[in-house]
N, C-alpha and C. Protein backbone atom coordinates (compact mmCIF):
# COMPACT_ATOMS: atom_id res chain seq x y z
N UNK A 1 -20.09 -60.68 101.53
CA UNK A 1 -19.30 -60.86 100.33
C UNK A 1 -20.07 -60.40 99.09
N UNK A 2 -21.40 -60.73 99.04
CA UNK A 2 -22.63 -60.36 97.72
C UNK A 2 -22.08 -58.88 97.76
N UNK A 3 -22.12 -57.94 98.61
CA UNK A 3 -22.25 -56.56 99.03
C UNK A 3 -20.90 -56.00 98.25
N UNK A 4 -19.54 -56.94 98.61
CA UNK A 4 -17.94 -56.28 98.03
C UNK A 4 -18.59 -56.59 96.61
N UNK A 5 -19.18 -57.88 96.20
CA UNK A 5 -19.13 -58.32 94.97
C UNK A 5 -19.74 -56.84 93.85
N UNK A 6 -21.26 -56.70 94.62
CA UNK A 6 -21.58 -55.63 94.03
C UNK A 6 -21.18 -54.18 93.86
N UNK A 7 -20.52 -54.06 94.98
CA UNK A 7 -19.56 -52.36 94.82
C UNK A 7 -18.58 -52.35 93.62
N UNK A 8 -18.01 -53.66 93.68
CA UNK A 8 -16.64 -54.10 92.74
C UNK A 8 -17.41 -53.75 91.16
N UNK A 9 -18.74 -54.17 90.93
CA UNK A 9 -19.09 -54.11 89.82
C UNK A 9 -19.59 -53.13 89.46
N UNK A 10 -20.12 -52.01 90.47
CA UNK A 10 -20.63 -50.83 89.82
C UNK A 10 -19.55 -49.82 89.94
N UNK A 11 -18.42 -49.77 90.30
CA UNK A 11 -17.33 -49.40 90.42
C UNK A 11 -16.70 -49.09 89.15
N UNK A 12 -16.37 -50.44 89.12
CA UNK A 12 -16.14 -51.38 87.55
C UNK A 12 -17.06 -50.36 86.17
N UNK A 13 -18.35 -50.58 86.65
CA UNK A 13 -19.02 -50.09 85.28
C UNK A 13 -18.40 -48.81 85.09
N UNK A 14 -18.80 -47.72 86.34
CA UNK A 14 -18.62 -46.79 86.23
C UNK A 14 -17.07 -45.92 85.60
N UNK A 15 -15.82 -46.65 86.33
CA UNK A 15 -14.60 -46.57 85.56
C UNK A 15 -14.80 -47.00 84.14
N UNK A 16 -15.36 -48.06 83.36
CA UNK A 16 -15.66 -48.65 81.96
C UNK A 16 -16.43 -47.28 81.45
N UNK A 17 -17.55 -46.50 81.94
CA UNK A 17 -18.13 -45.49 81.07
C UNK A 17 -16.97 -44.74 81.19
N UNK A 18 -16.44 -44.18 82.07
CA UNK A 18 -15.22 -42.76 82.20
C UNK A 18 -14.80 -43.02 81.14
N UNK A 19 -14.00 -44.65 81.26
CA UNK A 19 -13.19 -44.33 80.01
C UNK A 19 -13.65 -44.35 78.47
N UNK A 20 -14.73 -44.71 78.40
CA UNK A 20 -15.54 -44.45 77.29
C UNK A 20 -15.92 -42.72 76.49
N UNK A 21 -15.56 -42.21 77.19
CA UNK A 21 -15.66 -40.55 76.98
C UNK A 21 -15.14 -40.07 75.40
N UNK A 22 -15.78 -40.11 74.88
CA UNK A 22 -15.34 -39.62 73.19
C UNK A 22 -14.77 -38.33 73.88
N UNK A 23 -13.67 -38.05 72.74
CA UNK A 23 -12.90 -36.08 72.87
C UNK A 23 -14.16 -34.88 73.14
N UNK A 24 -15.33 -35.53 71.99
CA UNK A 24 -16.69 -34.52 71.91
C UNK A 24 -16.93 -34.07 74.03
N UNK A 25 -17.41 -34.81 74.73
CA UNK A 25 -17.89 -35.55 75.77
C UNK A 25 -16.42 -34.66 76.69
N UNK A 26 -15.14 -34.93 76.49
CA UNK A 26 -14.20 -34.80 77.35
C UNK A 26 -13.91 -32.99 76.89
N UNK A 27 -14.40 -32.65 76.00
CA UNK A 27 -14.31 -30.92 75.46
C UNK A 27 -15.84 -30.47 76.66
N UNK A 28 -16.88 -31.04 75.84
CA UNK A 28 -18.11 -30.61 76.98
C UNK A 28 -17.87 -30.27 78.53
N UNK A 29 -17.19 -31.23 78.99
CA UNK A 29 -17.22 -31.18 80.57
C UNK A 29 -16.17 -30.27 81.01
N UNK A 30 -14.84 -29.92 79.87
CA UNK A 30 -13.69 -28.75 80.32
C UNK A 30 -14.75 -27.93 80.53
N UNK A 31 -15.51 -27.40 79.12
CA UNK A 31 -16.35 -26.29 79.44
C UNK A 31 -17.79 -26.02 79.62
N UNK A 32 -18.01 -27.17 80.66
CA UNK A 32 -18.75 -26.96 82.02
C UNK A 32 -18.39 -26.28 83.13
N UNK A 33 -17.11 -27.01 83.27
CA UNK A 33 -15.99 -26.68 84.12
C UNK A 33 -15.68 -25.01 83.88
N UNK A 34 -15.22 -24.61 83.06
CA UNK A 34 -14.78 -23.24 82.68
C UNK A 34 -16.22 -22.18 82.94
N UNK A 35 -17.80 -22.85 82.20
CA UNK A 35 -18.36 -21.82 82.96
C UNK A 35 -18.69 -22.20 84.43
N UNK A 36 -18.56 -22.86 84.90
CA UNK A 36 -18.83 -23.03 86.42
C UNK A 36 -18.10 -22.11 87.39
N UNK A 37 -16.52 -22.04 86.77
CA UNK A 37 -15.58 -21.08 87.18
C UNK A 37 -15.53 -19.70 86.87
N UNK A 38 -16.54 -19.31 85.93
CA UNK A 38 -16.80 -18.17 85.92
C UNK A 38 -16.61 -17.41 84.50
N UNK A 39 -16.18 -18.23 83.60
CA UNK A 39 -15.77 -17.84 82.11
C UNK A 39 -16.87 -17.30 81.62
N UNK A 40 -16.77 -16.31 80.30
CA UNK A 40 -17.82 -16.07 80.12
C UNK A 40 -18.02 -16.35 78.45
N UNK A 41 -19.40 -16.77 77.57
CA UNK A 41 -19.25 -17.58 76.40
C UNK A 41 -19.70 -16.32 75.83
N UNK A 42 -18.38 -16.63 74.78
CA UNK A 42 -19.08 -14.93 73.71
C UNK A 42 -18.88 -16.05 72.05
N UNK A 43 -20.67 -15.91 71.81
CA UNK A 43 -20.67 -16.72 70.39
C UNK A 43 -19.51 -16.16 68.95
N UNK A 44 -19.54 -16.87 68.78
CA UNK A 44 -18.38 -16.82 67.17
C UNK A 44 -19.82 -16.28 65.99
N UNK A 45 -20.80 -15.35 66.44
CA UNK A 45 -21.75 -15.09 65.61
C UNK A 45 -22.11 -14.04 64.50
N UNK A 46 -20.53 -13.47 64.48
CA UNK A 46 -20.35 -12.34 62.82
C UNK A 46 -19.67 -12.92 62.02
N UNK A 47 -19.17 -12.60 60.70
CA UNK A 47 -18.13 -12.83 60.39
C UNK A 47 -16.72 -12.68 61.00
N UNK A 48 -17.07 -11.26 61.35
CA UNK A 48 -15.14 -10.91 61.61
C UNK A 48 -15.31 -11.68 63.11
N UNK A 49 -16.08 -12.33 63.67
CA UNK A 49 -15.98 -13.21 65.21
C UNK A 49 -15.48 -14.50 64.47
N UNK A 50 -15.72 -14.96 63.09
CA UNK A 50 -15.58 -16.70 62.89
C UNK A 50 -14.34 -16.37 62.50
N UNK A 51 -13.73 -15.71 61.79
CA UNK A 51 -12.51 -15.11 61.50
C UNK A 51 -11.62 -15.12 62.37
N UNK A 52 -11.65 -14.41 63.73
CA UNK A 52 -11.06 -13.77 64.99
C UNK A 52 -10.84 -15.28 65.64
N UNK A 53 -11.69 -16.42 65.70
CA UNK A 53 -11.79 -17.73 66.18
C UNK A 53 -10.94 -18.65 65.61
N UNK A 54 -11.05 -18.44 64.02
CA UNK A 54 -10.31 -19.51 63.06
C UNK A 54 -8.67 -19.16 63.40
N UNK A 55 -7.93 -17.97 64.17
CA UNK A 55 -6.94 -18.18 64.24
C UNK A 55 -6.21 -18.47 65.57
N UNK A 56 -7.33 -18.55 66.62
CA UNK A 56 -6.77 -18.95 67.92
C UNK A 56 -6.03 -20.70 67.43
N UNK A 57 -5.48 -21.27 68.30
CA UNK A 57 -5.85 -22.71 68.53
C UNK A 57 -6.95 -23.27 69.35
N UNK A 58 -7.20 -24.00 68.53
CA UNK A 58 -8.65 -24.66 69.27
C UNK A 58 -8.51 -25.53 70.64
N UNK A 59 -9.12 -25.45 71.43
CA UNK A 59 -9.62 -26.31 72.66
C UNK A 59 -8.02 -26.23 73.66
N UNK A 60 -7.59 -24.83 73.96
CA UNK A 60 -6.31 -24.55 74.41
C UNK A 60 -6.59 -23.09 74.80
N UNK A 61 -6.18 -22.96 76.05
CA UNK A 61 -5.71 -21.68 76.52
C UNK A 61 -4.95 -21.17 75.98
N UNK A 62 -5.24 -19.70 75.75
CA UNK A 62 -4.73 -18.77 75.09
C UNK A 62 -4.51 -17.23 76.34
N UNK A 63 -2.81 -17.18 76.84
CA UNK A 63 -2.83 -16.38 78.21
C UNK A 63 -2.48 -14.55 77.53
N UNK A 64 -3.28 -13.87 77.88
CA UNK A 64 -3.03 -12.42 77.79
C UNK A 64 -3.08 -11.57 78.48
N UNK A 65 -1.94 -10.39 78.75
CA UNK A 65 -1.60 -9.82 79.66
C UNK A 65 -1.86 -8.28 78.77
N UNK A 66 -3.11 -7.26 79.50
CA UNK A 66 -3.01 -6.24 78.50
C UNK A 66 -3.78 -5.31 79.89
N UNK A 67 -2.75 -4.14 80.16
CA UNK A 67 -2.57 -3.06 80.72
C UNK A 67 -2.84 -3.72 82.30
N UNK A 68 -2.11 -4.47 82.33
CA UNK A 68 -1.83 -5.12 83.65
C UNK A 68 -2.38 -6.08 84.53
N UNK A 69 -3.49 -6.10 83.14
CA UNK A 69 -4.78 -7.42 83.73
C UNK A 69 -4.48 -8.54 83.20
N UNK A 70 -4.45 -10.11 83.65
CA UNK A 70 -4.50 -11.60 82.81
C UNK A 70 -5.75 -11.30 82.24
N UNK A 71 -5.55 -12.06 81.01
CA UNK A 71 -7.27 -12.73 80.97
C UNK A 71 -6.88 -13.86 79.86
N UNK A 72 -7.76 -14.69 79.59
CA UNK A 72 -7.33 -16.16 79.48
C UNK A 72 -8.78 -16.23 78.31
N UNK A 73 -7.95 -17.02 76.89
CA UNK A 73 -8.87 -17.09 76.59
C UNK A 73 -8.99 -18.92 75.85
N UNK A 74 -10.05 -18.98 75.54
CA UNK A 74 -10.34 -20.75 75.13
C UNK A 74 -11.13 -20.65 73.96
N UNK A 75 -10.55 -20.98 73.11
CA UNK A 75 -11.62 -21.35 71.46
C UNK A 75 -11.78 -22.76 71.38
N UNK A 76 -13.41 -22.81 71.02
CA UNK A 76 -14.07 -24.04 70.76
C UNK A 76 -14.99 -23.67 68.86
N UNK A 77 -14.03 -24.01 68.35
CA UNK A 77 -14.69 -23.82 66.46
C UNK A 77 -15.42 -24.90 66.81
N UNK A 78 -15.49 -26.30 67.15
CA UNK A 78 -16.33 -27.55 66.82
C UNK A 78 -17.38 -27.66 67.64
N UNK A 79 -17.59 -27.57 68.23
CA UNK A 79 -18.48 -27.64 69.62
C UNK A 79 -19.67 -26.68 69.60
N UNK A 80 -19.07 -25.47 70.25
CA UNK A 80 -20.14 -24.39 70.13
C UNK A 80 -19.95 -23.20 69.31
N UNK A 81 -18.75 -23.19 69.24
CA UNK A 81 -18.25 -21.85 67.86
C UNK A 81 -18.18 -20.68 68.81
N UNK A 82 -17.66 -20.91 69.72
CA UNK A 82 -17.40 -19.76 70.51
C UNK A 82 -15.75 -19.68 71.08
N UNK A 83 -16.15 -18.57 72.12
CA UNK A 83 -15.05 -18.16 72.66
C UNK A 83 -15.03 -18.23 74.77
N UNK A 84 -14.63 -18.35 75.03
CA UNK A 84 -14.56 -18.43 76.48
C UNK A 84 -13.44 -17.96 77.44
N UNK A 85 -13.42 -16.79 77.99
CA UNK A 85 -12.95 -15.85 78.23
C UNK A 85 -12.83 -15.36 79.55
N UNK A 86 -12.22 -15.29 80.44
CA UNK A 86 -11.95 -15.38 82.17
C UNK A 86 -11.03 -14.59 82.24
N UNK A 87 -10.70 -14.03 83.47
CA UNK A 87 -9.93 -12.97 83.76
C UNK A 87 -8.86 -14.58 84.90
N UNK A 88 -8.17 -13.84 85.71
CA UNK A 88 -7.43 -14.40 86.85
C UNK A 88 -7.81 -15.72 87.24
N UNK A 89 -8.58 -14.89 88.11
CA UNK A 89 -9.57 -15.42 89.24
C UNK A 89 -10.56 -16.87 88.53
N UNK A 90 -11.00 -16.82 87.82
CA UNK A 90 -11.84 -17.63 86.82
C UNK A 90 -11.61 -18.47 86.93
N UNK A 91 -9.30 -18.09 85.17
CA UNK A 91 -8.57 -19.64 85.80
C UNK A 91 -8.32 -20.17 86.52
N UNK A 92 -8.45 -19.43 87.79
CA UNK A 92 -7.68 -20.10 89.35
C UNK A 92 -8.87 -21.06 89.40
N UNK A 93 -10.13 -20.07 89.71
CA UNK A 93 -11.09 -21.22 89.81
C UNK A 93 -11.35 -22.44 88.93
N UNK A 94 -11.15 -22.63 88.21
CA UNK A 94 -11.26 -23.46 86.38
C UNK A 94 -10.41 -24.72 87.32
N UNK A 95 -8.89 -24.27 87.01
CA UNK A 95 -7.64 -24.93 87.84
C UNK A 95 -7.96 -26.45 89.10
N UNK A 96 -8.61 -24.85 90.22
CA UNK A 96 -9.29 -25.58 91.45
C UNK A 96 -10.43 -26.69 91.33
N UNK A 97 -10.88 -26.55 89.83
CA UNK A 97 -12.42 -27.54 90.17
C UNK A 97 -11.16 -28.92 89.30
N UNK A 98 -10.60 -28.33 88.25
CA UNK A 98 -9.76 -29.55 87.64
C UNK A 98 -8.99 -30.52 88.46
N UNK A 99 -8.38 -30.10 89.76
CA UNK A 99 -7.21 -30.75 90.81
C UNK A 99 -8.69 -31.32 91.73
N UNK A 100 -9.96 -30.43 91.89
CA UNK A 100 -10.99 -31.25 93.16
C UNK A 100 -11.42 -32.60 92.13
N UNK A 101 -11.74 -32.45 91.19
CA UNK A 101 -11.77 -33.77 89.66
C UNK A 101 -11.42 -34.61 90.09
N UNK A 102 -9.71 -34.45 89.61
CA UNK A 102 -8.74 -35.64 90.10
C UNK A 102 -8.65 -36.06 91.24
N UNK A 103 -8.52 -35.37 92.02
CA UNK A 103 -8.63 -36.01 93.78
C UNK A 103 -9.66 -36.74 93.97
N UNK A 104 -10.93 -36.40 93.57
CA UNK A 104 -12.44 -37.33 93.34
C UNK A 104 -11.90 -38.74 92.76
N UNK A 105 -11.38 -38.45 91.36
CA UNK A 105 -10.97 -39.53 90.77
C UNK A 105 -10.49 -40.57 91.06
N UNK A 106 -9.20 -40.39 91.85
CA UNK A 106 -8.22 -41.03 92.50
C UNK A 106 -8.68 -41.81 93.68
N UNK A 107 -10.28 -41.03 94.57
CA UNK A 107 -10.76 -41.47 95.78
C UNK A 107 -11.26 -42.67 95.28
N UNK A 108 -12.23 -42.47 94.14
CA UNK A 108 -12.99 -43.48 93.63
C UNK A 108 -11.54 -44.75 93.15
N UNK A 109 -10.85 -44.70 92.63
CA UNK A 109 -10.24 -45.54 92.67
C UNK A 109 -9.55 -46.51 93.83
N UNK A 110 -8.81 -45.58 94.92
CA UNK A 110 -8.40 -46.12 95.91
C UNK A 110 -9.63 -46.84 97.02
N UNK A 111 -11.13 -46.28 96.73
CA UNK A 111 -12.21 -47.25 97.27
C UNK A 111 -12.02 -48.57 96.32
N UNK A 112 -12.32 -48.35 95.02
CA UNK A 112 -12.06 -50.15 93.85
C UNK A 112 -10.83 -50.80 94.87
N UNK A 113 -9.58 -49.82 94.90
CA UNK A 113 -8.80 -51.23 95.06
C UNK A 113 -8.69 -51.74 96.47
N UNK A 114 -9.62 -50.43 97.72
CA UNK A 114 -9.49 -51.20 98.83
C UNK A 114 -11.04 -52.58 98.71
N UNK A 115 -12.06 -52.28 98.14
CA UNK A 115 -12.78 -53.77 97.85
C UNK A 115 -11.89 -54.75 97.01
N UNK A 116 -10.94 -54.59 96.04
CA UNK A 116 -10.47 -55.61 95.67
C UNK A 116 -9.75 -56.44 96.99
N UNK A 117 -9.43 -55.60 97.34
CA UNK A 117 -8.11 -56.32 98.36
C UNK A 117 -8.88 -57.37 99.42
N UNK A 118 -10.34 -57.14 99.64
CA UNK A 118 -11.18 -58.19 100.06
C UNK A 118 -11.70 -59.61 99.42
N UNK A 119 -11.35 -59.51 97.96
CA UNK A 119 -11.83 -60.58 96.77
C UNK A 119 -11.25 -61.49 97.13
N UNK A 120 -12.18 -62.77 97.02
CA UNK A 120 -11.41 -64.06 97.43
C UNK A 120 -10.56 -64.60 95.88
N UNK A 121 -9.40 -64.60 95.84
CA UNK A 121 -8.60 -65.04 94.90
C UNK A 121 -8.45 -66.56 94.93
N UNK A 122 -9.09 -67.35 95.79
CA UNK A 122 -9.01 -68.83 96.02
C UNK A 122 -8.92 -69.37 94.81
N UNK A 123 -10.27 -69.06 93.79
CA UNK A 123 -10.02 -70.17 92.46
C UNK A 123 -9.09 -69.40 91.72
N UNK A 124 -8.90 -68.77 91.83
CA UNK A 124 -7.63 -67.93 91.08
C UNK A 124 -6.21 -68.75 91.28
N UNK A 125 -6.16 -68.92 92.03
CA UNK A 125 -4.29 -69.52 92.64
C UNK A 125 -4.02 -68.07 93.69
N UNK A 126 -4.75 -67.33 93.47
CA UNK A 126 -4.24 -66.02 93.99
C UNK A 126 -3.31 -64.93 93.04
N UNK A 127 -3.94 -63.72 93.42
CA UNK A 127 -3.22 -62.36 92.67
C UNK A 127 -2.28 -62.37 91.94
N UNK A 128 -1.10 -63.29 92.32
CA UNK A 128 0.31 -63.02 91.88
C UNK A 128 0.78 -64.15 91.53
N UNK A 129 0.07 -64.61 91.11
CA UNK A 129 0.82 -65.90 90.27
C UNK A 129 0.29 -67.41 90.76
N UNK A 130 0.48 -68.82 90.07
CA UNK A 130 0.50 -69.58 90.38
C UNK A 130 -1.06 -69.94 90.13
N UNK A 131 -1.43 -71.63 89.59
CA UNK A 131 -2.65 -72.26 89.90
C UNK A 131 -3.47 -71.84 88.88
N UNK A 132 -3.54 -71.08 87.95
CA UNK A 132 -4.64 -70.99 87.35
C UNK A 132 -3.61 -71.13 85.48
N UNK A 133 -2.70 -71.27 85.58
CA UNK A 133 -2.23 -71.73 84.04
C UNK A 133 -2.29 -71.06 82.58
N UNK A 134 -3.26 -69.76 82.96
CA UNK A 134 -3.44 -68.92 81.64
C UNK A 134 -2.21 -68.14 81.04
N UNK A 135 -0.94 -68.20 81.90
CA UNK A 135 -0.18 -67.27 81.79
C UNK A 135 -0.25 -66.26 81.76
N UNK A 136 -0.87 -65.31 82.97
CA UNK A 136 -1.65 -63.89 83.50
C UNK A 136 -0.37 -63.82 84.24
N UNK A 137 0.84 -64.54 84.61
CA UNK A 137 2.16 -63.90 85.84
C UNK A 137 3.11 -64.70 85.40
């Protein structure tokens, strides 16, 4: 029981930091993600580049189709002042690591709630109501 107790809690922490993720923190890790997949970072480091940047939208794909090729582009003004730039293949990959993320995500969760489902609810009244008076059901 010590053993569920302790999974439950580092579980616990670990969901408590996720959701702690400032926007700063949740921009970083897209584009980790983006160069991992193959994007490539071209600095915002002339003028006519901070210019060319200030009119994308920021922290959003931007899709272009020019002489029969995709290529995909991502402006970050706050962060790094760049540009991030992938052909097809890239976004597919980008895509693929975002859906392997969530599936991770979701695992880690469905482990929390199969240890919950072991928790002794005794002083509780139990899960769903009844015995404990706080008005939690």
């Amino acid at each position: 029981m010590s053993q569920i107790k302790t999974t439950i809690a580092i579980l616990g922490a670990c969901a408590a930091i996720a959701a702690c993720t400032t926007p700063q923190q949740r921009v970083n890790n897209k584009e980790d993600m983006m160069s991992a997949a193959g994007f490539k970072v071209l600095p915002a480091n002339t003028p006519a580049r901070q210019s060319a940047l200030a009119t994308l939208p920021p922290h959003k794909f931007v899709r272009e189709v020019k002489n029969g090729q995709v290529r995909y582009a991502y402006a970050d003004p706050t962060i790094c002042n760049c540009l991030y730039v992938g052909d097809q293949a890239a976004y597919g990959r980008f895509r693929q690591n975002v859906f392997d993320k969530k599936i991770a995500n979701e695992q880690v969760m469905a482990a929390n709630d199969y240890a919950m489902a072991s928790y002794d609810w005794g002083p509780w009244g139990g899960p769903w109501g009844g015995g404990y008076g706080y008005g939690f059901y």
